[in-house]
PDB file of N, CA and C in Angstrom:
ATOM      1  N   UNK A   1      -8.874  12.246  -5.947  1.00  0.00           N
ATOM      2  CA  UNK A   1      -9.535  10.959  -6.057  1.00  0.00           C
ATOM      3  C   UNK A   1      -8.747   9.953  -5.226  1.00  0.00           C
ATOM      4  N   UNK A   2      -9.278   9.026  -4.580  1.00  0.00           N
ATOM      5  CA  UNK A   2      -8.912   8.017  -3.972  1.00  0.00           C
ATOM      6  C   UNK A   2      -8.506   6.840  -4.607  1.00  0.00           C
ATOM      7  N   UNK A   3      -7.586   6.265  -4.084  1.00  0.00           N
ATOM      8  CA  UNK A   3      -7.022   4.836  -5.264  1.00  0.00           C
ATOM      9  C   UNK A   3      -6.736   3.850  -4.448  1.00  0.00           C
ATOM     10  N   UNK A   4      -6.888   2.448  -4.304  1.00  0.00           N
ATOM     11  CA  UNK A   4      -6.491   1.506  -3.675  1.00  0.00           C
ATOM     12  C   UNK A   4      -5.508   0.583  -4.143  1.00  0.00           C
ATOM     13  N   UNK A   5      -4.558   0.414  -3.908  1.00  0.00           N
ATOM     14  CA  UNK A   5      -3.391  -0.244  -4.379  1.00  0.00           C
ATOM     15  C   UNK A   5      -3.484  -1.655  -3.084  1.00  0.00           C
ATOM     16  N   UNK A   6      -3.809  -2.365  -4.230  1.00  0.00           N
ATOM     17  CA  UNK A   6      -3.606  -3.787  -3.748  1.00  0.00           C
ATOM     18  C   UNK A   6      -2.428  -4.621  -4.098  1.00  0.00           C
ATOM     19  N   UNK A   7      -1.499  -5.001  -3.504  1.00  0.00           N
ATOM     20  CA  UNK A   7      -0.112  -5.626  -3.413  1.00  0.00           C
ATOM     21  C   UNK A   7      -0.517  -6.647  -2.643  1.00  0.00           C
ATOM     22  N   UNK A   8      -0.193  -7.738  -3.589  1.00  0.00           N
ATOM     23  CA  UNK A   8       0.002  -8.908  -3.234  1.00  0.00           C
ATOM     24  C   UNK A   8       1.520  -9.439  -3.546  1.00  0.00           C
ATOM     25  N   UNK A   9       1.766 -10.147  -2.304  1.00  0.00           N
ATOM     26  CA  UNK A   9       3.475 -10.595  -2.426  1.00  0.00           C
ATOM     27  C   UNK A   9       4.117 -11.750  -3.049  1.00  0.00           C
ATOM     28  N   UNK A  10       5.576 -11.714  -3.788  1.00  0.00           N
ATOM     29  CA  UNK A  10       5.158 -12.753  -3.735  1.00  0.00           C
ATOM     30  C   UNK A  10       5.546 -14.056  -2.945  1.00  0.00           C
ATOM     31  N   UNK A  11       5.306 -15.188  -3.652  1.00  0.00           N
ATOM     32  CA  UNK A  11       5.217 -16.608  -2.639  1.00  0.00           C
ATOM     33  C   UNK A  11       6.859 -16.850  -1.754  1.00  0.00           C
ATOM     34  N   UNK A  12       6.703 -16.932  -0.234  1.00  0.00           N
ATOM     35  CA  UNK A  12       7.985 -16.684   0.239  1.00  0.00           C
ATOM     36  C   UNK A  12       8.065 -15.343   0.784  1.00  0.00           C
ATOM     37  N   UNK A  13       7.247 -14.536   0.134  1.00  0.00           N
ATOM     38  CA  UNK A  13       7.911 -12.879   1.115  1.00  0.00           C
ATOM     39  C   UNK A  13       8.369 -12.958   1.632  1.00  0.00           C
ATOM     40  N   UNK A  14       7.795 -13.582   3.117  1.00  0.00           N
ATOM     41  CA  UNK A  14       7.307 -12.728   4.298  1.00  0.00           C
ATOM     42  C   UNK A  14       9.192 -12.497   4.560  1.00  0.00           C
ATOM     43  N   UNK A  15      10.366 -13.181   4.343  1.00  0.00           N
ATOM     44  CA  UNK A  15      11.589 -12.881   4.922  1.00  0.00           C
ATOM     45  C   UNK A  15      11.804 -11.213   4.331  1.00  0.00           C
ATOM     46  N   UNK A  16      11.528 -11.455   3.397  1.00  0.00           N
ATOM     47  CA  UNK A  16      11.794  -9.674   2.563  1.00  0.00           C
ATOM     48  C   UNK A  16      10.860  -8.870   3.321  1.00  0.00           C
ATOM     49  N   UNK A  17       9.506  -9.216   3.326  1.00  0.00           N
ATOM     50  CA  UNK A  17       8.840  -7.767   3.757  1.00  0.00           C
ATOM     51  C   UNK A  17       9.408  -7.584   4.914  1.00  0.00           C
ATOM     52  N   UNK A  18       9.812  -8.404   6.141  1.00  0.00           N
ATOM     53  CA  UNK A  18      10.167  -8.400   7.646  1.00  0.00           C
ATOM     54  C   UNK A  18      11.193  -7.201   7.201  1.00  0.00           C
ATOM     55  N   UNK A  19      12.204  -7.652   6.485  1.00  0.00           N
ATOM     56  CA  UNK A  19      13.698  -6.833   6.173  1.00  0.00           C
ATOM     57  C   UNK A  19      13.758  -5.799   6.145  1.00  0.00           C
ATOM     58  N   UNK A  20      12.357  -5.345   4.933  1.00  0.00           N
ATOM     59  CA  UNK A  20      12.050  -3.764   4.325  1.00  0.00           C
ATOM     60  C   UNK A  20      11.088  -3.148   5.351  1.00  0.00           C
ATOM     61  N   UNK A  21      10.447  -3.864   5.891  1.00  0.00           N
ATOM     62  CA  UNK A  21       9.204  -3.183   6.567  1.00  0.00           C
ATOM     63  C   UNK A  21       9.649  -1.634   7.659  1.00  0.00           C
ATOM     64  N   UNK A  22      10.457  -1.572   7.777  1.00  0.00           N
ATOM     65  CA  UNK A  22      11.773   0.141   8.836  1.00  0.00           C
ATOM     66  C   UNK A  22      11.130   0.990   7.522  1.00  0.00           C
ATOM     67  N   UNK A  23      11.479   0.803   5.992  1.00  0.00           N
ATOM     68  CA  UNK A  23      11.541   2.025   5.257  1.00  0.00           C
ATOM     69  C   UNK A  23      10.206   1.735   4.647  1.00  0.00           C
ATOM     70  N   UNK A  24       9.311   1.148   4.707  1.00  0.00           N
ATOM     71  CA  UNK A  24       8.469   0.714   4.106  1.00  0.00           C
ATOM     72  C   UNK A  24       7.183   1.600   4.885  1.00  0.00           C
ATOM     73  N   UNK A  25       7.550   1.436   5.980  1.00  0.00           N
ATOM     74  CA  UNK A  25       6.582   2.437   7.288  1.00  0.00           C
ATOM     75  C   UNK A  25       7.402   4.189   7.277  1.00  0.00           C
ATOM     76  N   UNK A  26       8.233   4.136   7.368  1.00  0.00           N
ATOM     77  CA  UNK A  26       9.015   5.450   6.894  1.00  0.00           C
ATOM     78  C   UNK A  26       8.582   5.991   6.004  1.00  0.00           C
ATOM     79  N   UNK A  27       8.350   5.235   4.659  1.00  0.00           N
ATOM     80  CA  UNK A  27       7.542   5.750   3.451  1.00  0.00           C
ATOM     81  C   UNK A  27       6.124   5.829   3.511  1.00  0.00           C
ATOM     82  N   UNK A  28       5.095   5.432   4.076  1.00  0.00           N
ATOM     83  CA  UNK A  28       4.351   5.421   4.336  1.00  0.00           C
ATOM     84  C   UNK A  28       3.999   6.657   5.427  1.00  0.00           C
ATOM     85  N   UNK A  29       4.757   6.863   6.758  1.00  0.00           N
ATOM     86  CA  UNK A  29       4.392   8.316   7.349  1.00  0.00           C
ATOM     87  C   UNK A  29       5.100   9.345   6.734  1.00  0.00           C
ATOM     88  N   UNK A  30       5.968   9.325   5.545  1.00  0.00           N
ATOM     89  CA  UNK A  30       6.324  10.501   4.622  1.00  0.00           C
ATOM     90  C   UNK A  30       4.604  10.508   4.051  1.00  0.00           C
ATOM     91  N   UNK A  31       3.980  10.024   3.214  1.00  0.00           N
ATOM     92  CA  UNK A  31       2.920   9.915   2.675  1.00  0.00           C
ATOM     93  C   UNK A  31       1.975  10.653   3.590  1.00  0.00           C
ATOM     94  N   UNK A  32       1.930   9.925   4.704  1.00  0.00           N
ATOM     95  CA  UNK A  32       0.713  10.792   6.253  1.00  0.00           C
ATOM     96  C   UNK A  32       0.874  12.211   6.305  1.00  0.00           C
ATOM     97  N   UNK A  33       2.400  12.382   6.318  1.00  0.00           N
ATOM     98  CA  UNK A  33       2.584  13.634   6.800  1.00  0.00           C
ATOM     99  C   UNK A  33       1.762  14.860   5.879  1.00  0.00           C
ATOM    100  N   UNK A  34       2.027  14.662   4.716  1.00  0.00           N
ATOM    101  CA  UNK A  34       1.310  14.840   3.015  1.00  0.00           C
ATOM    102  C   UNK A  34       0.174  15.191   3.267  1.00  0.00           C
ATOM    103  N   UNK A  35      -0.535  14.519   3.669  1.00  0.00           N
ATOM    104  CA  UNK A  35      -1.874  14.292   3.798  1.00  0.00           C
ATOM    105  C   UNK A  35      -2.351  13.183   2.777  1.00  0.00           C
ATOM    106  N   UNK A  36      -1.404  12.493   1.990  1.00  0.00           N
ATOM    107  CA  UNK A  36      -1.525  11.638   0.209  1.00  0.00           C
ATOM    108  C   UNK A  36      -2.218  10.284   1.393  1.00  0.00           C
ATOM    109  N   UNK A  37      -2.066  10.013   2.351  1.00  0.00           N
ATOM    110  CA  UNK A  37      -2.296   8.629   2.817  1.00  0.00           C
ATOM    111  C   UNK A  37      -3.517   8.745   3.319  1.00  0.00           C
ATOM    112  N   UNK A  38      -4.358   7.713   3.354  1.00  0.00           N
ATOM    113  CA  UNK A  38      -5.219   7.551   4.112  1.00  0.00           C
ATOM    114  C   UNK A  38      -5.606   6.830   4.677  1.00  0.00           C
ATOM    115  N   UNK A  39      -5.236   5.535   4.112  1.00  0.00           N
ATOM    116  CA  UNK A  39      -5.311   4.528   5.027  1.00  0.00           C
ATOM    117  C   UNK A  39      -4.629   3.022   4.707  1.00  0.00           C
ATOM    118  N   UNK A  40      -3.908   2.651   5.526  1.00  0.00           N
ATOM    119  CA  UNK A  40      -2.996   1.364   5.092  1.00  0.00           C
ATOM    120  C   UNK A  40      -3.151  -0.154   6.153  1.00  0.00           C
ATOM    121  N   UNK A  41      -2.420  -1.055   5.713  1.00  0.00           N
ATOM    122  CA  UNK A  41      -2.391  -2.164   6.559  1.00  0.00           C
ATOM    123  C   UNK A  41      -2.077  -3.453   5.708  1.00  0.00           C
ATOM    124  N   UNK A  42      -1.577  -4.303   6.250  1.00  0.00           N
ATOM    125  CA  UNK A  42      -1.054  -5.388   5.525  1.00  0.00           C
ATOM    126  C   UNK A  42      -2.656  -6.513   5.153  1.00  0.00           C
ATOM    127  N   UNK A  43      -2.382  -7.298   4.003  1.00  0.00           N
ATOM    128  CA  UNK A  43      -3.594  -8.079   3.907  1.00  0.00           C
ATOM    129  C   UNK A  43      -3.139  -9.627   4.482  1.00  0.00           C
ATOM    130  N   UNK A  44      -3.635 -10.965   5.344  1.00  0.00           N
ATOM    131  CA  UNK A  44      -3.046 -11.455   5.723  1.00  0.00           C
ATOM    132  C   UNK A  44      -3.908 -12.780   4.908  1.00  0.00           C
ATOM    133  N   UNK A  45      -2.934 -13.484   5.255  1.00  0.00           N
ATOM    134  CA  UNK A  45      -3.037 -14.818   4.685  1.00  0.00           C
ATOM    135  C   UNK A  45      -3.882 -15.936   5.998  1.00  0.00           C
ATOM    136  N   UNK A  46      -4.405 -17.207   5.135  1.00  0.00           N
ATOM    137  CA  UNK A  46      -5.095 -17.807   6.503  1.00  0.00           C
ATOM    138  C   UNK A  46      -4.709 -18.334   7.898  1.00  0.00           C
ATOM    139  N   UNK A  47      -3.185 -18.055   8.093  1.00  0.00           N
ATOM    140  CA  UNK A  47      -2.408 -18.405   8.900  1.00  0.00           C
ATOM    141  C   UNK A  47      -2.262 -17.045   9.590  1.00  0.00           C
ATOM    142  N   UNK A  48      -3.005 -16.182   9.263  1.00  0.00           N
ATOM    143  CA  UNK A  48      -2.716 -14.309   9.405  1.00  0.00           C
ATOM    144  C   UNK A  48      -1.549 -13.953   9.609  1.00  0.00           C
ATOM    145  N   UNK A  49      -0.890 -14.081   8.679  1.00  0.00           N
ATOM    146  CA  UNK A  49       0.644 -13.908   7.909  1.00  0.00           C
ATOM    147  C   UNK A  49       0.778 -12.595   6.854  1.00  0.00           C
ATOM    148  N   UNK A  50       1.281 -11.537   7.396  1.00  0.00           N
ATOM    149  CA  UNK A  50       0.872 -11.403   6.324  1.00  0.00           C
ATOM    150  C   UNK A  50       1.511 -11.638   4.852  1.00  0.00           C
ATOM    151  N   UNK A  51       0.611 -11.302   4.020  1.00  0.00           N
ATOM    152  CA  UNK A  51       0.860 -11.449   2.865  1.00  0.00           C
ATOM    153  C   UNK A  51       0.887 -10.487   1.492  1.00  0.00           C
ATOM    154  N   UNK A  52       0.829  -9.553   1.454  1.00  0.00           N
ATOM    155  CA  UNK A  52      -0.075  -8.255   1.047  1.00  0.00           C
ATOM    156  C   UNK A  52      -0.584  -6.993   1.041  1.00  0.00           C
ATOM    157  N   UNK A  53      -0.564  -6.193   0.655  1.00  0.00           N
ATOM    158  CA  UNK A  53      -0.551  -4.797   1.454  1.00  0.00           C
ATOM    159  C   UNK A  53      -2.323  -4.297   0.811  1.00  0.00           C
ATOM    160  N   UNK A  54      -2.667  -3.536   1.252  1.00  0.00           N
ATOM    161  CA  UNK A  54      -4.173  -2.397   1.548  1.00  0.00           C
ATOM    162  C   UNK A  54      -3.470  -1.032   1.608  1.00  0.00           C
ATOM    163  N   UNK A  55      -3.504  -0.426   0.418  1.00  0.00           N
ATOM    164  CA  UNK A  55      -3.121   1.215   0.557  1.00  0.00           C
ATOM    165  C   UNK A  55      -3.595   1.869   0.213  1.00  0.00           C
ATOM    166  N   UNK A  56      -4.735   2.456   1.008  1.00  0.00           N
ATOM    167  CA  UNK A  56      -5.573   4.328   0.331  1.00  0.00           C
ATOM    168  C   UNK A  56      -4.897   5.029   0.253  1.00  0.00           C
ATOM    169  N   UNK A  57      -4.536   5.622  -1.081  1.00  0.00           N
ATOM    170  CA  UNK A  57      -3.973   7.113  -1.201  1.00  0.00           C
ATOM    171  C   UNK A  57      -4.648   8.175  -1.939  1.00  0.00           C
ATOM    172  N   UNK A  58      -4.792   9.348  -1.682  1.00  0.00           N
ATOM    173  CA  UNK A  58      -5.101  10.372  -2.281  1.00  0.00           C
ATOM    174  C   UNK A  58      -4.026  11.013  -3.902  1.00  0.00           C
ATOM    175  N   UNK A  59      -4.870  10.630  -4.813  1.00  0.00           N
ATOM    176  CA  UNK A  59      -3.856  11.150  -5.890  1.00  0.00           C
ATOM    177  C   UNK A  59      -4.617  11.645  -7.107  1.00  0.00           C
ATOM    178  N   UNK A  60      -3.611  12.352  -7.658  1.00  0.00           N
ATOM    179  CA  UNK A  60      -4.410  13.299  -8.477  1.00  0.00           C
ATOM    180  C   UNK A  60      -4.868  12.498 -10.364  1.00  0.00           C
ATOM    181  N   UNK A  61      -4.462  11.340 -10.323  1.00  0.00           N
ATOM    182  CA  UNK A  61      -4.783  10.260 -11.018  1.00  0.00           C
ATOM    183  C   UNK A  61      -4.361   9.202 -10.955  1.00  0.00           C
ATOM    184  N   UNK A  62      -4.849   8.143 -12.174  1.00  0.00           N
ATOM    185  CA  UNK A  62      -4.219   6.786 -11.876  1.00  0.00           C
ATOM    186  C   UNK A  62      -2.412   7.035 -11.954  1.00  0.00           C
ATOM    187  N   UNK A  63      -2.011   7.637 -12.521  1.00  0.00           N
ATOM    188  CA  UNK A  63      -0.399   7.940 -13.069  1.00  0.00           C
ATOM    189  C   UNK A  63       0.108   8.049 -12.255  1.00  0.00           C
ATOM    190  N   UNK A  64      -0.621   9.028 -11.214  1.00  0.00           N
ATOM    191  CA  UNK A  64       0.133   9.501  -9.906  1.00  0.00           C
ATOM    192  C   UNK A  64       0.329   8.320  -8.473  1.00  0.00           C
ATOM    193  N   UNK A  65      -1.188   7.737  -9.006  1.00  0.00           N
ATOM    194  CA  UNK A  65      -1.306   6.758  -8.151  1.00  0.00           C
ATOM    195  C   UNK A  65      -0.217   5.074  -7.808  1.00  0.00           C
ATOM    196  N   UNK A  66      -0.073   5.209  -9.478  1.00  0.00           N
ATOM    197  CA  UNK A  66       1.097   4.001 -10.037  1.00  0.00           C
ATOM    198  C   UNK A  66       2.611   4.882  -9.568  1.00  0.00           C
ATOM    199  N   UNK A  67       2.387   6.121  -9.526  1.00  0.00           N
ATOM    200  CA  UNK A  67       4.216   6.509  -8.983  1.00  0.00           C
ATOM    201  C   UNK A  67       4.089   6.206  -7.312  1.00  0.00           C
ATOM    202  N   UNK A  68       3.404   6.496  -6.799  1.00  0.00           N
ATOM    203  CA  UNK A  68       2.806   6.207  -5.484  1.00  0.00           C
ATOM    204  C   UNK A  68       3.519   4.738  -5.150  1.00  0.00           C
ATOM    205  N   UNK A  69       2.969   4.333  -5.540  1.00  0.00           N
ATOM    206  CA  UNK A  69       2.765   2.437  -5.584  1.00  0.00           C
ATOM    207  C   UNK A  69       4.360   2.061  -6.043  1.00  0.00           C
ATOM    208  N   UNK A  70       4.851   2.604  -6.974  1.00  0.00           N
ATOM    209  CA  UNK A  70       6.251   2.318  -7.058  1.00  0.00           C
ATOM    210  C   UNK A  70       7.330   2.711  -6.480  1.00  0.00           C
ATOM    211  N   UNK A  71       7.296   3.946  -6.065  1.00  0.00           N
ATOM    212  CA  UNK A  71       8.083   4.038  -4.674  1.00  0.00           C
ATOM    213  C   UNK A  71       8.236   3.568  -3.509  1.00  0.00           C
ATOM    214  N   UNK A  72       7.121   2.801  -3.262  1.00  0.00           N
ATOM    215  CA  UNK A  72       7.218   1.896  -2.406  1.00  0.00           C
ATOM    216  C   UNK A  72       8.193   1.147  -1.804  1.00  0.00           C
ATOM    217  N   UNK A  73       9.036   1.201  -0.551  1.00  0.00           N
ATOM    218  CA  UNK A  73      10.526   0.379  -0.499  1.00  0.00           C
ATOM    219  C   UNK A  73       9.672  -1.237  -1.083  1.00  0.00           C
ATOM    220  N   UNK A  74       9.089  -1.460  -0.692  1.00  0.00           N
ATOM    221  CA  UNK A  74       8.311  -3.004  -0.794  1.00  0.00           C
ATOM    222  C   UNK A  74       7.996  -2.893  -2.484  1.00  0.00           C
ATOM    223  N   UNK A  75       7.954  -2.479  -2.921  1.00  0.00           N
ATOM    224  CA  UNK A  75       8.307  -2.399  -4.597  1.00  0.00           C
ATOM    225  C   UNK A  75       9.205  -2.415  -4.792  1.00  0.00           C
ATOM    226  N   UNK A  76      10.257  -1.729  -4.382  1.00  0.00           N
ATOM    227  CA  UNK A  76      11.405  -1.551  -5.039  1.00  0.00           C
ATOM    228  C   UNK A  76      12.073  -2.852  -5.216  1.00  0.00           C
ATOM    229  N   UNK A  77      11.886  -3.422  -3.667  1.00  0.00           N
ATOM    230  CA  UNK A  77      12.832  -4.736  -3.162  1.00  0.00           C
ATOM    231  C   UNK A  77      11.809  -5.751  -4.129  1.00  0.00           C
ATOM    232  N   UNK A  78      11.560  -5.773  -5.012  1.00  0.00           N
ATOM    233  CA  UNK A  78      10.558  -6.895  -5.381  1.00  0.00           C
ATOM    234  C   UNK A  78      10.056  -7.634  -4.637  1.00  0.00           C
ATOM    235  N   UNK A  79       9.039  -7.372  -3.498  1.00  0.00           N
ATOM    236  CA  UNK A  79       8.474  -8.020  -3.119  1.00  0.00           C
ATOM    237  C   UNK A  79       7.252  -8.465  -3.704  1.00  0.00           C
ATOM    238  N   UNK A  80       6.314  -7.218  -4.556  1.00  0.00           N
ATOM    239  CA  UNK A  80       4.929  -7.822  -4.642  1.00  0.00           C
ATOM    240  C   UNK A  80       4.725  -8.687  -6.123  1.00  0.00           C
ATOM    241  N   UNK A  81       4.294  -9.616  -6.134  1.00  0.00           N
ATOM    242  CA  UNK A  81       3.773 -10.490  -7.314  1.00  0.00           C
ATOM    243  C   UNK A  81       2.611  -9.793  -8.052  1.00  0.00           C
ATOM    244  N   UNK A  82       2.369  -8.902  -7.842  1.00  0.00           N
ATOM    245  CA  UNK A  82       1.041  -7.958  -8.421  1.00  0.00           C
ATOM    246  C   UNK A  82       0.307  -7.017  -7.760  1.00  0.00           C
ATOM    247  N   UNK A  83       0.356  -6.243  -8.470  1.00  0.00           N
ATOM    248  CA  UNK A  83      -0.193  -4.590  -7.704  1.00  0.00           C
ATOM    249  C   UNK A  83      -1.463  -4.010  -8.910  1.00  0.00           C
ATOM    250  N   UNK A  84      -2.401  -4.114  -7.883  1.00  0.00           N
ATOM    251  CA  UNK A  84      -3.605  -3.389  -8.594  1.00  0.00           C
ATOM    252  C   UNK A  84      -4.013  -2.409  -8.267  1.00  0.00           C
ATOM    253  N   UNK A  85      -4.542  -1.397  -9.322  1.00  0.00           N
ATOM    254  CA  UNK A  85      -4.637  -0.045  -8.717  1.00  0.00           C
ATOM    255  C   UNK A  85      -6.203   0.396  -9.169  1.00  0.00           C
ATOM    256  N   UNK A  86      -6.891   0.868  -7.965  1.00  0.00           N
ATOM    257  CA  UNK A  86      -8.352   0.554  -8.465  1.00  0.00           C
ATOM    258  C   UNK A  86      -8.629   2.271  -7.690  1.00  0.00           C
ATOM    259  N   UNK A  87      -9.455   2.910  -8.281  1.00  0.00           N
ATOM    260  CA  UNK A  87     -10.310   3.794  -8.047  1.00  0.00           C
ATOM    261  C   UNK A  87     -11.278   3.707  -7.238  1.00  0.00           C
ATOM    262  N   UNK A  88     -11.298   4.172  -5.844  1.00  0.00           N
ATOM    263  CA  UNK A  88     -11.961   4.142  -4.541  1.00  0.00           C
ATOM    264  C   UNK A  88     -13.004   5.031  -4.089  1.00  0.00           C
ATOM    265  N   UNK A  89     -14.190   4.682  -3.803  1.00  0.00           N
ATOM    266  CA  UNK A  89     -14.891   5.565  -3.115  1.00  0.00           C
ATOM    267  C   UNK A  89     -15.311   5.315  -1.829  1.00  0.00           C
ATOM    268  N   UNK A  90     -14.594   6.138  -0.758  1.00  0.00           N
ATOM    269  CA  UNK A  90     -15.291   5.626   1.202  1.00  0.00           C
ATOM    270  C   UNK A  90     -16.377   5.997   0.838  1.00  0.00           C
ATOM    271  N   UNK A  91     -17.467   4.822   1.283  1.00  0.00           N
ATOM    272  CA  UNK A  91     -18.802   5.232   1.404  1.00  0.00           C
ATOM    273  C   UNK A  91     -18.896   5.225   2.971  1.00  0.00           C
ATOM    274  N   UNK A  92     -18.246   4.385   3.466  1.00  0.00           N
ATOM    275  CA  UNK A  92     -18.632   4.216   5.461  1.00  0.00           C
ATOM    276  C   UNK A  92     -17.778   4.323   5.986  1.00  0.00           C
ATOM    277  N   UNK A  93     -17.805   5.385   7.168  1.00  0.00           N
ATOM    278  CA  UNK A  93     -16.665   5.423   8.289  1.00  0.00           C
ATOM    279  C   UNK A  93     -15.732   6.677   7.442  1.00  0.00           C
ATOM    280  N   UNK A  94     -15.510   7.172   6.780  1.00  0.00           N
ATOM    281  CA  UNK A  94     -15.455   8.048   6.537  1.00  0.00           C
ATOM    282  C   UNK A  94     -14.837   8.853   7.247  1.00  0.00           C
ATOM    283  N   UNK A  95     -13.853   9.059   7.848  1.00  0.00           N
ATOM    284  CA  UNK A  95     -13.817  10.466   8.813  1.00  0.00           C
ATOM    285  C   UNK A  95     -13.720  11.741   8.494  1.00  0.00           C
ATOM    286  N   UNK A  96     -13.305  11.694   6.970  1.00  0.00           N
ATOM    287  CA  UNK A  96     -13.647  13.154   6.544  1.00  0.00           C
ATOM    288  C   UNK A  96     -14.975  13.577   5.935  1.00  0.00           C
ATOM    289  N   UNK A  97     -15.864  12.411   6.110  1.00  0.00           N
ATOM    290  CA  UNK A  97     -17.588  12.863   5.754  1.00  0.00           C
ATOM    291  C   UNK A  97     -18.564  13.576   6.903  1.00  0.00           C
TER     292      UNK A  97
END
């Protein structure tokens, strides 16, 4: 099942995410390599800053999905002010449809 982990940062990040962002992408192509990733990218603010993260992962539940999400270097370092973890379905664009 697919899960979307929405991380929002919090107010001030952006000096932390800049810092973490080396192991943060490191952790993230550990994930690719997996095949667990599917699709990522920062969410940006109206100044397109970002602010936020967008993470599809493949996991075998929400449990797995929340260990996912907490390993995160950008978790660890407390960056995000709230992380939601929502149950995903690609309906478009798809590349594995």
């Amino acid at each position: 099942m697919l899960y979307a982990l929405i991380c929002k940062d919090k107010a001030g990040g952006l000096p932390l995410r800049m810092e973490t962002r080396p192991d943060h992408v490191a952790y993230l192509d550990g994930l690719n390599a997996r095949g667990v990733l599917k699709m990522a990218g920062p969410l940006l603010d109206d100044s397109e800053q970002p602010c936020g993260s967008l993470v599809i992962v493949d996991a075998a539940n929400k449990d797995a999905a929340q260990d996912i999400a907490d390993s995160d270097p950008y978790a660890k370092a407390g960056l995000f002010a709230d992380v939601e973890i929502r149950p995903f379905r690609w309906a478009f664009n798809n590349p594995e449809s």
